[in-house]
Protein backbone atom coordinates (compact mmCIF):
# COMPACT_ATOMS: atom_id res chain seq x y z
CA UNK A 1 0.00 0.00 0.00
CA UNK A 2 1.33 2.86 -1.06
CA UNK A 3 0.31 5.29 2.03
CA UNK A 4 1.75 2.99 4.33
CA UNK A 5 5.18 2.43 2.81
CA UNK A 6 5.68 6.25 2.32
CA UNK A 7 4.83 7.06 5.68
CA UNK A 8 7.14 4.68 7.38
CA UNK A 9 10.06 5.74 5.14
CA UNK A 10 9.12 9.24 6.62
CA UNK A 11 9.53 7.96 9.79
CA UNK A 12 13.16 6.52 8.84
CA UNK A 13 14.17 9.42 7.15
CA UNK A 14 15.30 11.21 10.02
CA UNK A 15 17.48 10.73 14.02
CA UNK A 16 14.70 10.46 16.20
CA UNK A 17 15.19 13.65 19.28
CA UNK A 18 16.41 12.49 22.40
CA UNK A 19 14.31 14.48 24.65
CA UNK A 20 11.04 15.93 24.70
CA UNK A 21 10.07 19.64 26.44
CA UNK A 22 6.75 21.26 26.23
CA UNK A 23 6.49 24.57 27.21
CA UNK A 24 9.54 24.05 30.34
CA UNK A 25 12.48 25.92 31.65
CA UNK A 26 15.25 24.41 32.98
CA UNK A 27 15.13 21.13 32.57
CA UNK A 28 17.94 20.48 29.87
CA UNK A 29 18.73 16.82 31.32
CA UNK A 30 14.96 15.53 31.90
CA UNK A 31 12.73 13.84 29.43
CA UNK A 32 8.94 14.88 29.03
CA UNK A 33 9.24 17.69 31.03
CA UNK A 34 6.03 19.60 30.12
CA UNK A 35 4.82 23.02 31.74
CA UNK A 36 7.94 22.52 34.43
CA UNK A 37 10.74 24.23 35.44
CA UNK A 38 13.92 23.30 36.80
CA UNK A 39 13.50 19.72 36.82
CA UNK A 40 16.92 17.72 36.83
CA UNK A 41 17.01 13.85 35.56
CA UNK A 42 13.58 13.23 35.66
CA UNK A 43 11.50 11.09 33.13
CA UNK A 44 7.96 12.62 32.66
CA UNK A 45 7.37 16.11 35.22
CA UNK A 46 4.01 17.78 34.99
CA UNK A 47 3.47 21.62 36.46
CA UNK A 48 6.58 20.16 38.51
CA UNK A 49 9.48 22.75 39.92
CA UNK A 50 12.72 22.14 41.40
CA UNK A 51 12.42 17.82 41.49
CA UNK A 52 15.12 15.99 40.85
CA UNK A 53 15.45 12.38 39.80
CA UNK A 54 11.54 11.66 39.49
CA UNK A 55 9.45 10.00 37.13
CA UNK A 56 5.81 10.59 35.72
CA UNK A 57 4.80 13.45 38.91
CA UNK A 58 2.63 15.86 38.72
CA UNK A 59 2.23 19.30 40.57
CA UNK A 60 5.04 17.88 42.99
CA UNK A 61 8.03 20.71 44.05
CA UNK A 62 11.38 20.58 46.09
CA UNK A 63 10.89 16.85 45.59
CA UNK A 64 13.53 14.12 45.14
CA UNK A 65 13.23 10.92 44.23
CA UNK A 66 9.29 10.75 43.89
CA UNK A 67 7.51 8.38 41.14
CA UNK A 68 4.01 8.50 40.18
CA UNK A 69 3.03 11.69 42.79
CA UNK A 70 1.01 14.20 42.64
CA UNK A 71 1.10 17.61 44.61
CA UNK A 72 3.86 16.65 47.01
CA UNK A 73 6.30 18.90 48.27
CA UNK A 74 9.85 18.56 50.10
CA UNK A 75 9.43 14.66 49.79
CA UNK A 76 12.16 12.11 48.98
CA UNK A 77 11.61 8.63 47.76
CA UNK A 78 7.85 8.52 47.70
CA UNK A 79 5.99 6.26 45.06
CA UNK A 80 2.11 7.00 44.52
CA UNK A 81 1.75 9.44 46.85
CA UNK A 82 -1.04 12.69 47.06
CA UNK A 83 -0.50 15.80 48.71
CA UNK A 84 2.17 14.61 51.22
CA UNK A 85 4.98 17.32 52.82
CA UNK A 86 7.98 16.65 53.76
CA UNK A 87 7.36 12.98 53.97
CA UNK A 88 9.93 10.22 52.84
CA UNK A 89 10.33 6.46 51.80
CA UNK A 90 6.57 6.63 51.89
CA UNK A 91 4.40 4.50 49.31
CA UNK A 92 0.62 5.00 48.54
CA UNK A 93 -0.23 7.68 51.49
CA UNK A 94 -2.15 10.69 51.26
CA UNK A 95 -2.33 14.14 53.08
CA UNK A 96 0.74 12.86 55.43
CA UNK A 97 2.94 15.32 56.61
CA UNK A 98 6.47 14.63 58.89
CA UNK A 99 6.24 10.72 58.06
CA UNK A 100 8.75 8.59 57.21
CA UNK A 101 8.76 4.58 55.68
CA UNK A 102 4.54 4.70 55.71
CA UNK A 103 2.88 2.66 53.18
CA UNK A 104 -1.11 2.68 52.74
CA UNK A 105 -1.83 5.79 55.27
CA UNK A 106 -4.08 8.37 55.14
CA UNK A 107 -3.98 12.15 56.60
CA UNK A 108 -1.08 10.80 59.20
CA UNK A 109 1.19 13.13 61.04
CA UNK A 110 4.53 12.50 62.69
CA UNK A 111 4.74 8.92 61.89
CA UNK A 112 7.33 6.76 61.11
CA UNK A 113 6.98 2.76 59.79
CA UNK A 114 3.39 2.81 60.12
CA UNK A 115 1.03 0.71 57.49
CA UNK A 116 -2.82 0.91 56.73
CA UNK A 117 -3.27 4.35 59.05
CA UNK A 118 -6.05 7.13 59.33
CA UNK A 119 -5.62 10.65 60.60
CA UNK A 120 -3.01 9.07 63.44
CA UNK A 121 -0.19 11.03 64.81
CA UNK A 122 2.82 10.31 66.78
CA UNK A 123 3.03 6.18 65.78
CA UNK A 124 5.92 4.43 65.89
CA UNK A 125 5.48 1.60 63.53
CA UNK A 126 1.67 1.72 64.29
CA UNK A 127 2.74 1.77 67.92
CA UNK A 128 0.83 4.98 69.76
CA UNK A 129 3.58 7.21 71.81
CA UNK A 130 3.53 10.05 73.13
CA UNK A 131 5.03 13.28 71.20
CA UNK A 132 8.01 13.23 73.70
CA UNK A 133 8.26 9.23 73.37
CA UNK A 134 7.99 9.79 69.81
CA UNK A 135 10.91 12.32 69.17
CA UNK A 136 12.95 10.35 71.46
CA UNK A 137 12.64 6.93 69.14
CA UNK A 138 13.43 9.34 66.13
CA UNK A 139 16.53 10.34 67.51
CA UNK A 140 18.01 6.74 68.63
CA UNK A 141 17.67 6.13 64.82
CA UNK A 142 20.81 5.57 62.13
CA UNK A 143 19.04 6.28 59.42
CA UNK A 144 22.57 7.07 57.25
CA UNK A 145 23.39 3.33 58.00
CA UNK A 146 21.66 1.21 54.79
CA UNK A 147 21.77 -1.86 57.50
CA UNK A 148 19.43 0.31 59.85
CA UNK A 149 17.39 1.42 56.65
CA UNK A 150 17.19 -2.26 55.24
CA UNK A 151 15.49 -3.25 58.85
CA UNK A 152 13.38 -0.69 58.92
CA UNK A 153 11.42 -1.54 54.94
CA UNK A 154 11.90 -4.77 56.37
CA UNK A 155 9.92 -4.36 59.94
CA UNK A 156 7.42 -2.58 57.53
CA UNK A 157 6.61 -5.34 55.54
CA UNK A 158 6.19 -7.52 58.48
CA UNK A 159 3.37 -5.06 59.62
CA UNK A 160 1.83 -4.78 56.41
CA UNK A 161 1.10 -8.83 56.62
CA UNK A 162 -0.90 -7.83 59.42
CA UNK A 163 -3.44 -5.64 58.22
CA UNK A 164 -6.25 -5.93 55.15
CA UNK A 165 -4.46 -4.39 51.79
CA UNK A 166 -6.12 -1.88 49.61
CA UNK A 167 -7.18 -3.08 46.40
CA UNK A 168 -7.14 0.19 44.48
CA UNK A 169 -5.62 3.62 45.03
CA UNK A 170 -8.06 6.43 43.96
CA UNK A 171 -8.08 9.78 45.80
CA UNK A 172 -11.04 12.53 45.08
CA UNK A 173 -12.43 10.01 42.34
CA UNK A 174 -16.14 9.50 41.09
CA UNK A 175 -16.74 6.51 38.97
CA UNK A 176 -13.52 5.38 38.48
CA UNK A 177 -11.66 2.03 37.76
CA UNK A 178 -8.35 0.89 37.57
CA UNK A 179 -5.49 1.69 39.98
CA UNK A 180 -3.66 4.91 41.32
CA UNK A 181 -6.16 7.53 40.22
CA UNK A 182 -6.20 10.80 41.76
CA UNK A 183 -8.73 13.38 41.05
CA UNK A 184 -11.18 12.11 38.46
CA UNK A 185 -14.38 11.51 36.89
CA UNK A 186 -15.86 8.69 34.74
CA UNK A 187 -12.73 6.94 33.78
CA UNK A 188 -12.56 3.16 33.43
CA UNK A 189 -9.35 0.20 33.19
CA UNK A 190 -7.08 3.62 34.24
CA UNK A 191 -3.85 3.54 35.65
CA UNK A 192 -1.41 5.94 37.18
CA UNK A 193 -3.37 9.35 35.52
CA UNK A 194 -4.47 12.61 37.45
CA UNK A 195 -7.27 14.98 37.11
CA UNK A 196 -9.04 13.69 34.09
CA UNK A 197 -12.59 12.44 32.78
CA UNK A 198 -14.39 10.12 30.71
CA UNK A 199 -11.40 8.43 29.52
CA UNK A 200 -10.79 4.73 29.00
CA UNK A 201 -7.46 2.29 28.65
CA UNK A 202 -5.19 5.37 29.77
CA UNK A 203 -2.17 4.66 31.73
CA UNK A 204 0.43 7.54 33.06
CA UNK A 205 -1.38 10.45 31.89
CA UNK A 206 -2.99 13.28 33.14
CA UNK A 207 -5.64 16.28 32.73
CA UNK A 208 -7.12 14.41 29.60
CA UNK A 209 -10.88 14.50 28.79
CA UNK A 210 -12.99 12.09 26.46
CA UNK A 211 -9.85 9.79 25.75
CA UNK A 212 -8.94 6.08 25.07
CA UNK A 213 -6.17 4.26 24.89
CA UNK A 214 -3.86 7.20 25.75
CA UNK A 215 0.33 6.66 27.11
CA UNK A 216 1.56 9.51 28.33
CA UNK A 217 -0.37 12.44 27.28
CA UNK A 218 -1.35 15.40 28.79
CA UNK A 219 -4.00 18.20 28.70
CA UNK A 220 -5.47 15.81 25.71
CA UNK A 221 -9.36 16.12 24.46
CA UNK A 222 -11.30 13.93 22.29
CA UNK A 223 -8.48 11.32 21.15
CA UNK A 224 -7.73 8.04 20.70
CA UNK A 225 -4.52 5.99 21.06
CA UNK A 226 -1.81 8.66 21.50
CA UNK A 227 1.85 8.34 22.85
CA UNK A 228 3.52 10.77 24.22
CA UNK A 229 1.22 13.41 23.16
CA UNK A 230 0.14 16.49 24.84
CA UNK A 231 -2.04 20.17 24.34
CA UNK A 232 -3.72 17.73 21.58
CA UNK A 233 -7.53 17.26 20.29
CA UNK A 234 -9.99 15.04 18.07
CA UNK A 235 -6.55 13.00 16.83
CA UNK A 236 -6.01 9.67 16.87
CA UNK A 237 -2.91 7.51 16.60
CA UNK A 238 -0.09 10.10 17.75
CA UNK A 239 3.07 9.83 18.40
CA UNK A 240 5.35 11.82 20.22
CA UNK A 241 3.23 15.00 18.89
CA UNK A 242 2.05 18.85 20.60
CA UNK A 243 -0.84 21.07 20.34
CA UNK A 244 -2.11 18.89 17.08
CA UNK A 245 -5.71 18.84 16.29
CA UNK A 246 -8.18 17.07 13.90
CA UNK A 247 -4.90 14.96 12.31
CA UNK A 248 -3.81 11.05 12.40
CA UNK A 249 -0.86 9.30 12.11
CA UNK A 250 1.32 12.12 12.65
CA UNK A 251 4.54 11.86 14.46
CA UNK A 252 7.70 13.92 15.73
CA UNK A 253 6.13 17.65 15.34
CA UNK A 254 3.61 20.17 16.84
CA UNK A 255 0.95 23.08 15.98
CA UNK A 256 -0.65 20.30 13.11
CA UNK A 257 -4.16 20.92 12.34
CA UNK A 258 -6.59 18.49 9.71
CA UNK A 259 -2.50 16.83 8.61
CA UNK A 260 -2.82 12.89 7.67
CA UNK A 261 0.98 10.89 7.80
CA UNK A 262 2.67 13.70 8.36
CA UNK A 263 6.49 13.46 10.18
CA UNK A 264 8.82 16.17 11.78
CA UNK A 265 6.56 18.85 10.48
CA UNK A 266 5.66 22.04 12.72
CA UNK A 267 2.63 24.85 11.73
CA UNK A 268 1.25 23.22 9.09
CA UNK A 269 -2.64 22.69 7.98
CA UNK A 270 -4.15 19.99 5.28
CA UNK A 271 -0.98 18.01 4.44
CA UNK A 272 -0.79 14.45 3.36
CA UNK A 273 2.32 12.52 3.86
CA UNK A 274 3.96 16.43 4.52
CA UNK A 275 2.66 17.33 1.11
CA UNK A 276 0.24 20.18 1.02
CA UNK A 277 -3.59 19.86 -0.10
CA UNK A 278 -6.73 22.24 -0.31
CA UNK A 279 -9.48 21.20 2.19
CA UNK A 280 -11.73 19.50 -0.22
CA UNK A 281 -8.52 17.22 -2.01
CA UNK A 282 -7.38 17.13 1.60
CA UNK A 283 -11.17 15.56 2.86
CA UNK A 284 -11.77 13.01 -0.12
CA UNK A 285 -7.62 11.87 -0.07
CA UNK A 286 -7.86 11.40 3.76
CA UNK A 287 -11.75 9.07 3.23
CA UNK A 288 -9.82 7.22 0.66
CA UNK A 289 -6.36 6.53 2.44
CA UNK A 290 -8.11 5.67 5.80
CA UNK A 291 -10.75 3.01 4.03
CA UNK A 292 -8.20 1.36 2.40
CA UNK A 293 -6.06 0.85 5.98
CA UNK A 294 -9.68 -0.21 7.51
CA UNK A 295 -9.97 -2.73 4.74
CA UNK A 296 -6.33 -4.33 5.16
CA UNK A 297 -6.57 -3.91 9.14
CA UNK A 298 -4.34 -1.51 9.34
CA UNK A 299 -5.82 1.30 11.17
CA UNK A 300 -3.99 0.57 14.21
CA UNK A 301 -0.79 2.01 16.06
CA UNK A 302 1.24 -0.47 14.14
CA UNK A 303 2.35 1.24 11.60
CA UNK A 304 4.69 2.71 13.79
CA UNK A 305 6.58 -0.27 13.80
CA UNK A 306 9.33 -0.16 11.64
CA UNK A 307 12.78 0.01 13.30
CA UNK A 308 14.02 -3.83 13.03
CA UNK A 309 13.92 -3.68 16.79
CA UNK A 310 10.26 -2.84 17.36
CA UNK A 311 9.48 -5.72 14.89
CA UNK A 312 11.67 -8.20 16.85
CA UNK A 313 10.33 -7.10 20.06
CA UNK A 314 6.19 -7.00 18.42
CA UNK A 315 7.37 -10.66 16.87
CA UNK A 316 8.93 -12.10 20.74
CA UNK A 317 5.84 -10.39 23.13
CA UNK A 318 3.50 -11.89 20.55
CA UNK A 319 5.32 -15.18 20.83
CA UNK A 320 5.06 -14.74 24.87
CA UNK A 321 1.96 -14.40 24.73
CA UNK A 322 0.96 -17.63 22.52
CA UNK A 323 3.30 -19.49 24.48
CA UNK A 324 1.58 -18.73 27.84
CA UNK A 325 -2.18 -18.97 26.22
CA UNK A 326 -1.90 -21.55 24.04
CA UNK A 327 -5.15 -22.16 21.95
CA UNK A 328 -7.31 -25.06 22.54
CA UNK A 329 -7.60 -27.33 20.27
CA UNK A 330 -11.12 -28.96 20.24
């Protein structure tokens, strides 16, 4: 087909960019730093400033160390935490303040070890003390020794045995299903996203609305399957694209509007495989291209694979997958 083979030549005509900034200052040595500043070594920061070495946050500031958070501030080490300060080694708490090595707590204060709390202050790995009791415990602490810090996560775990588990992690949701979902509405088989709404089969995204089968995106309306994708609307099948609207199948470029297979292209309206066309070639070209992918079952996301490693690695997963569902034979 011809659409198909120009397109992924367009793809290989060009070195893919290393890193990927929308709208941030400061953050020369980060990776999907969008609407952030000052961000050092981190690997997706939302509305994030001054975090260093964190991955897919959002909101979070003077952070360090913090992966999947949202609205933290002066934390270190935290994974899927909400609106914690100054709180550290902490793992799926929210509102804590002044805790250290907490896992599933909730609006805690002063606590250090603790598991499966609410609104408790001054525990000692769930033990209540007294604020003096407390501070004294603190203090005959090593934390700088990793032995010390090894028997502490592992004291933790103990107590976690102890006490029911959470299934799911949702904080200020309505509707919602899937895991680690903070502030949302309507949004089903989600994972690891943040203020959105009526989206489905979205993992590590935030602030989307009316969206399935998004990676990644951000501030995203009315889309379908998108990677790495932000400030986008009505598009489907994006890659690594900003501020596009009304396109498909466009990768490595921003400010697109009504473009069809286009690559490293930036400001550009009704273009075809980056060649220009009026609106009315543009609407009749773009029926006939995506009727003919329909037809051949191409209409998919895989038409991004064209590297000899992403066909290796589609060909091996699909293989894994046989292997561990094999088809019954009746």
């Amino acid at each position: 087909m011809d659409f198909i083979t120009e397109f992924q030549r367009l793809l290989l005509e060009k070195p893919r960019y290393n890193l990927k900034h929308v709208m941030s200052e400061g953050c020369d040595f980060s990776d999907t730093a969008v609407k952030s500043k000052r961000c050092y070594y981190c690997f997706g920061a939302f509305y994030c400033e001054d975090v260093y070495f964190g991955r897919y946050s959002r909101k979070c500031s003077s952070c360090s160390g913090v992966t999947f958070c949202a609205e933290c501030e002066w934390c270190t080490e935290c994974v899927d935490c909400v609106h914690c300060y100054n709180s550290d080694y902490c793992q799926d708490c929210q509102n804590c303040i002044d805790s250290q090595y907490c896992k599933d707590c909730f609006g805690c204060k002063n606590c250090f070890g603790c598991a499966g709390l609410y609104q408790k202050q001054y525990r000692f790995f769930n033990e209540q003390l007294t604020k003096e009791e407390y501070e004294k415990r603190i203090l005959e602490l090593d934390l700088c020794n990793p032995d010390h810090r090894a028997a502490v996560q592992q004291r933790v775990e103990e107590l976690r045995k102890t006490i029911p588990q959470i299934a799911t992690h949702q904080y200020q949701t309505e509707d919602c299903s899937g895991d680690h979902i903070s502030e949302s509405k309507d949004c089903h088989q989600c994972y690891d996203i943040f203020a959105s709404e009526e989206c489905l089969y979205t993992i590590e995204a935030n602030a989307n609305t009316s969206c399935s089968d998004l990676t990644v995106c951000f501030e995203t309306e009315a889309s379908y399957s998108c990677v790495q994708s932000p400030l986008c609307f009505g598009s489907n099948f994006l890659f690594h694209m900003d501020s596009t609207h009304m396109s498909e199948f466009c990768a490595y470029g921003r400010n697109l509007k009504n473009c069809f297979g286009c690559v490293y292209m930036e400001n550009k309206e009704y273009h075809i495989l980056n060649k220009p066309y009026s609106p009315e070639d543009y609407e009749k070209e773009v029926a006939k291209i995506k009727k003919e992918l329909m037809d051949a079952g191409k209409y998919n996301m895989g038409l991004y694979l064209v590297s000899d490693y992403e066909k290796k690695r589609l060909e091996n997963e699909t293989d894994s997958v046989i292997q561990s569902n094999p088809p019954v034979l009746k």
